[in-house]
N, C-alpha and C. Protein backbone atom coordinates (compact mmCIF):
# COMPACT_ATOMS: atom_id res chain seq x y z
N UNK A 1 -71.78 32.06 87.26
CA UNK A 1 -72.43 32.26 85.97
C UNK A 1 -72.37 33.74 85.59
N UNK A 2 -72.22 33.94 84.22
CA UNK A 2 -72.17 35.46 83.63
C UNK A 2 -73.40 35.66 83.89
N UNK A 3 -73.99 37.26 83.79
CA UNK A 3 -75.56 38.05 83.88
C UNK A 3 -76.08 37.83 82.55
N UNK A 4 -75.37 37.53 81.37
CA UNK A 4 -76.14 37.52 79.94
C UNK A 4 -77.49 36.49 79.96
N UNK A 5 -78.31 36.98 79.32
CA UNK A 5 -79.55 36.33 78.92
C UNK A 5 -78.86 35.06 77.77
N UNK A 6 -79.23 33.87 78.17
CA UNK A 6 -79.04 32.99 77.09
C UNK A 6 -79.93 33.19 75.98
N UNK A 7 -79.69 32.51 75.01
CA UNK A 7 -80.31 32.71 73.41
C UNK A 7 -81.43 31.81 73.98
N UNK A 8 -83.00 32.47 73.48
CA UNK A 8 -84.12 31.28 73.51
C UNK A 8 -84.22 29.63 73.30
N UNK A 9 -83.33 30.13 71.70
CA UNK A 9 -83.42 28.96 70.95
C UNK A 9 -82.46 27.86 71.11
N UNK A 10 -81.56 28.08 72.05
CA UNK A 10 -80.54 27.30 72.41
C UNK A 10 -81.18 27.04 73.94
N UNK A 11 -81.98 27.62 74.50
CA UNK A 11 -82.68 26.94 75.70
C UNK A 11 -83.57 25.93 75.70
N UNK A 12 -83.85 26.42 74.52
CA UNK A 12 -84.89 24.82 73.84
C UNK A 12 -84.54 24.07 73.81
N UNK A 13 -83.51 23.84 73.08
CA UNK A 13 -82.31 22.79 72.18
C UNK A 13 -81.86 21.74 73.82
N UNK A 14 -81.07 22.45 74.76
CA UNK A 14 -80.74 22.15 75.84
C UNK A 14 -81.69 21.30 76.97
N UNK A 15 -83.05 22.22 76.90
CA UNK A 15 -84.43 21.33 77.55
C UNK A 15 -84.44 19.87 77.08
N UNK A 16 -84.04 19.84 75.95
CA UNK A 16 -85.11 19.14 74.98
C UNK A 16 -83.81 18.04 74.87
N UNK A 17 -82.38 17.96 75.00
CA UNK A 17 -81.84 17.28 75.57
C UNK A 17 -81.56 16.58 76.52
N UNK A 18 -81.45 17.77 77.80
CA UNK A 18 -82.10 17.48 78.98
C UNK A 18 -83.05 15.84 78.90
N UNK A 19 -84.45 16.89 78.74
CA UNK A 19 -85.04 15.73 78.54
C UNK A 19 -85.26 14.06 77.82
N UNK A 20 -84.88 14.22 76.88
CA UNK A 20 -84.47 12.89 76.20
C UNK A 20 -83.06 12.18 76.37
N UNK A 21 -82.63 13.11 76.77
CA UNK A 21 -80.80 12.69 77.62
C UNK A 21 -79.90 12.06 76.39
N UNK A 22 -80.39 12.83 74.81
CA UNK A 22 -79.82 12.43 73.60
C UNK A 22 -79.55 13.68 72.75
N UNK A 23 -78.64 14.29 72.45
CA UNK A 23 -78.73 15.57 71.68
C UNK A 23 -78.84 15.36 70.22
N UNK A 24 -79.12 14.23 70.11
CA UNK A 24 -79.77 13.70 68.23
C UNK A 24 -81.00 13.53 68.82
N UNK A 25 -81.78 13.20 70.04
CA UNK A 25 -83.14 13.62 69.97
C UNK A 25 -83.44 14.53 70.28
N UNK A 26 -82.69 15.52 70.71
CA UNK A 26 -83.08 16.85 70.80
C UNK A 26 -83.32 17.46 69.49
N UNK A 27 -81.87 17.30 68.61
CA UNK A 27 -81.64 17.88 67.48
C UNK A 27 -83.38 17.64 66.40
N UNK A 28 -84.03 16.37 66.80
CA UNK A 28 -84.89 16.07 66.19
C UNK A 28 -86.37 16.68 66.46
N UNK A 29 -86.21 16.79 67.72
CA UNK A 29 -87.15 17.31 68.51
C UNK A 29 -87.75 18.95 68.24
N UNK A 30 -85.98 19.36 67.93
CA UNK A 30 -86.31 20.60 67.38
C UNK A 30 -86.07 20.92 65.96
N UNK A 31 -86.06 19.98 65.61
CA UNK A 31 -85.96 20.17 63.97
C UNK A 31 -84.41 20.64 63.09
N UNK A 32 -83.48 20.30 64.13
CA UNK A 32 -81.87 21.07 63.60
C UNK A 32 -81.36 19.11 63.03
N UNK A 33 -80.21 20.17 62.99
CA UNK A 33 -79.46 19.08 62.45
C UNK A 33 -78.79 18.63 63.99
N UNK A 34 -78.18 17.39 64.04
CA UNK A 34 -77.33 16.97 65.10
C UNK A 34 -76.11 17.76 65.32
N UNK A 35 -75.57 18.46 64.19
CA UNK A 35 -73.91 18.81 64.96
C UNK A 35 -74.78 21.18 65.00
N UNK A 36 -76.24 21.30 64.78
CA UNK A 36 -76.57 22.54 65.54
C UNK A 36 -77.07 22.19 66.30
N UNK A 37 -77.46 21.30 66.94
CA UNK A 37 -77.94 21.04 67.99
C UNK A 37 -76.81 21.14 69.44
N UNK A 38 -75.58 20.55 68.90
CA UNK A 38 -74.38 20.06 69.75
C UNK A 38 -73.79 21.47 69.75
N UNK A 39 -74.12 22.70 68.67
CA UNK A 39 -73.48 23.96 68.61
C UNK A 39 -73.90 24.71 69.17
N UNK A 40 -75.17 24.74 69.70
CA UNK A 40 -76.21 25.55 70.44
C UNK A 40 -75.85 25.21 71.73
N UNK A 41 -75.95 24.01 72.59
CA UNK A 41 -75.43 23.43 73.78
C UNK A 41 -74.41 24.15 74.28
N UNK A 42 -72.89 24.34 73.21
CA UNK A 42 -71.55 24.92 73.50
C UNK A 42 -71.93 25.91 73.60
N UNK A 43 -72.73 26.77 72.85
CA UNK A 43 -72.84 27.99 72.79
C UNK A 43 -72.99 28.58 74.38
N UNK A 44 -74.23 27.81 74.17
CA UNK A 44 -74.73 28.13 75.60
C UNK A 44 -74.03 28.18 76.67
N UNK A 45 -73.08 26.75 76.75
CA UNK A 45 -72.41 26.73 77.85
C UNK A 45 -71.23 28.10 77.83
N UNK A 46 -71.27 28.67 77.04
CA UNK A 46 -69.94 29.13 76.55
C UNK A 46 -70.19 30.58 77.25
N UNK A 47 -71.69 31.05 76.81
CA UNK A 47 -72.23 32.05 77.63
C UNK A 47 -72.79 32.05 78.46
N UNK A 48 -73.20 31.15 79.22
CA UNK A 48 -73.43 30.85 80.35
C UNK A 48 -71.81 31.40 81.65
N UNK A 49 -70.83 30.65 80.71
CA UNK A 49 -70.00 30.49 81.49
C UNK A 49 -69.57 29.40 82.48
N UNK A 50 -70.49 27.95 82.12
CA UNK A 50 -70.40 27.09 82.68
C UNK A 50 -70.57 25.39 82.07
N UNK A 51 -70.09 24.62 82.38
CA UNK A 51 -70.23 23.51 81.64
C UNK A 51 -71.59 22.73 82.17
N UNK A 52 -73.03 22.22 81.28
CA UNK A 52 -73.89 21.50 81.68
C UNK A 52 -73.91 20.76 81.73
N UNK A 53 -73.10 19.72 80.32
CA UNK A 53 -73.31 18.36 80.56
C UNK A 53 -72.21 17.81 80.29
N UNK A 54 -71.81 16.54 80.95
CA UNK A 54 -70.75 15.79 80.31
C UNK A 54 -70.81 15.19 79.48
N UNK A 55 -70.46 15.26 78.15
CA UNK A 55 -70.47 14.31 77.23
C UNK A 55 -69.55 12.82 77.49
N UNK A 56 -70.40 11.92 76.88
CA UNK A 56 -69.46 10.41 77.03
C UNK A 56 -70.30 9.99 75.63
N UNK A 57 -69.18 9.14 75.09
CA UNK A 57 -69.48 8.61 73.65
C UNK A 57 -70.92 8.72 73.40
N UNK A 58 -71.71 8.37 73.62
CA UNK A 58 -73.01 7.92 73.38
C UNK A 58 -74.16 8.58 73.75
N UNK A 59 -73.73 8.93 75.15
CA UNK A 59 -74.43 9.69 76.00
C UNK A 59 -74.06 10.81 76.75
N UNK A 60 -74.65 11.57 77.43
CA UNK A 60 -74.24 12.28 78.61
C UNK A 60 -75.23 12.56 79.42
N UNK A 61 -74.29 13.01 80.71
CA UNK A 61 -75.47 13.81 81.89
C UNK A 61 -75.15 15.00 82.06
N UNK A 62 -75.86 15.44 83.00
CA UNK A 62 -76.24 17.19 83.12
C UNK A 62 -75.06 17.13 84.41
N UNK A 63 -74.33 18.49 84.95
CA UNK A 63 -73.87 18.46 85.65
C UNK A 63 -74.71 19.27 86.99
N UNK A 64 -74.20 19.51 87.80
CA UNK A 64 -74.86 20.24 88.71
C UNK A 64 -75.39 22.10 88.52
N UNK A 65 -74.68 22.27 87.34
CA UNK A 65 -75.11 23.18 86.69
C UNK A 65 -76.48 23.06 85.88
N UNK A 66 -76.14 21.80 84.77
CA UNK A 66 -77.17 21.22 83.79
C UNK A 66 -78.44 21.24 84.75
N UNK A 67 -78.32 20.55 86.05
CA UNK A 67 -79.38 20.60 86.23
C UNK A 67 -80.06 21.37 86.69
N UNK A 68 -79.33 22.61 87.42
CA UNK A 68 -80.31 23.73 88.21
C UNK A 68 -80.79 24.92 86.69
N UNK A 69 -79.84 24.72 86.08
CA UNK A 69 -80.32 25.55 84.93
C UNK A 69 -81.16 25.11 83.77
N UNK A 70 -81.63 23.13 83.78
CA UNK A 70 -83.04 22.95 83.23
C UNK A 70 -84.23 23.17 83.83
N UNK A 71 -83.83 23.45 85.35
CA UNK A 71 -84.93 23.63 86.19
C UNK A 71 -85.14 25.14 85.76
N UNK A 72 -84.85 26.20 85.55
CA UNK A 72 -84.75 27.50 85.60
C UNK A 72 -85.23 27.85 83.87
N UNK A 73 -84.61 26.93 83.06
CA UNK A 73 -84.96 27.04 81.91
C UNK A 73 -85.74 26.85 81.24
N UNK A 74 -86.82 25.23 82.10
CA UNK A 74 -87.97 25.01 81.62
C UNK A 74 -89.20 26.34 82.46
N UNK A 75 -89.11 26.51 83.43
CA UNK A 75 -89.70 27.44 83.66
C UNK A 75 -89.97 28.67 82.99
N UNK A 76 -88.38 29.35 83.01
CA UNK A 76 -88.62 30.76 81.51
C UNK A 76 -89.55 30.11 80.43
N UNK A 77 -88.98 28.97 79.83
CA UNK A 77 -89.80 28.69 78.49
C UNK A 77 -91.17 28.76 78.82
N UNK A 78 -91.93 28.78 80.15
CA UNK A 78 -93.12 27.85 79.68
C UNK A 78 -94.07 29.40 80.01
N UNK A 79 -93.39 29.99 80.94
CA UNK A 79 -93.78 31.59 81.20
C UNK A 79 -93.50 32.14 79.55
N UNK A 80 -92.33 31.93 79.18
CA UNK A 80 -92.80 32.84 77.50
C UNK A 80 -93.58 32.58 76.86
N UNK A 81 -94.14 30.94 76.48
CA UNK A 81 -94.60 30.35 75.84
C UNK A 81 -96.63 31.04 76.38
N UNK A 82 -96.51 30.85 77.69
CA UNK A 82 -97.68 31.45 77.97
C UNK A 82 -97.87 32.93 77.54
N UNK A 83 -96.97 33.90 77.82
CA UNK A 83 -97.58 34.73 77.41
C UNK A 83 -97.62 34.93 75.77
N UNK A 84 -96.98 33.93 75.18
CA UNK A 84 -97.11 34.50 73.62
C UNK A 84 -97.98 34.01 73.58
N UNK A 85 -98.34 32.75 74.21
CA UNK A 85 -99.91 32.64 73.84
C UNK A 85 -101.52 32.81 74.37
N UNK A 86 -101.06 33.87 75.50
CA UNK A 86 -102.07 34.98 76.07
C UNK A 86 -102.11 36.16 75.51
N UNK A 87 -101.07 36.54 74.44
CA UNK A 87 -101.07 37.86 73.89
C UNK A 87 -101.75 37.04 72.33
N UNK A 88 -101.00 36.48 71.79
CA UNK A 88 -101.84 36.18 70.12
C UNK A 88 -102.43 34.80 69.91
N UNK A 89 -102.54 34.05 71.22
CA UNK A 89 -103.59 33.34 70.81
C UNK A 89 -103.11 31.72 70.16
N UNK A 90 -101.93 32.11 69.54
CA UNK A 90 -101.41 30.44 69.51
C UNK A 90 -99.95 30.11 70.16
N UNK A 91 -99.92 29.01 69.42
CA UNK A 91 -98.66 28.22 70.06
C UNK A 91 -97.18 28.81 69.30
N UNK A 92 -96.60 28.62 69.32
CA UNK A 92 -94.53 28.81 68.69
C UNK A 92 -94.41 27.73 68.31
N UNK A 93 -95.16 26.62 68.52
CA UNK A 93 -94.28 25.15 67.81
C UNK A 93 -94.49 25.31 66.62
């Protein structure tokens, strides 16, 4: 993997696939459209330097990448998420 910091907002996008294992429910989840949702993913992978998930028509899975880096990713998020909301008090959603 490259040293670059991935984009926040494409770590979301990726979680949030991850988790629903649909990147039109991600896309929904986070409020994009389906083909920024699918652009954020590449992105990512692109700077990452590694491929996460396999796409197949319908669906896909995470690869052995996908998955050590939702593990790593939900974590950052939830540490930022805390402190933005130990410093001002609300939420980012």
């Amino acid at each position: 993997m490259r040293s670059v910091f991935p984009n926040i907002r494409h770590m979301r996008v990726f979680v949030a696939a991850a988790d629903t294992g649909s990147v039109s429910a991600a896309a929904d989840r986070c409020h994009l459209s389906q083909p920024a949702a699918t652009q954020a993913i590449t992105q990512l992978e692109k700077n990452l330097g590694v491929t996460l998930i396999i796409r197949r028509r319908q669906q896909f899975s995470l690869t052995i990448y996908g998955k050590i880096f939702q593990q790593r990713a939900e974590a950052a998020l939830q540490f930022l998420d805390f402190k933005f909301i130990s410093t001002n008090g609300a939420t980012c959603s």
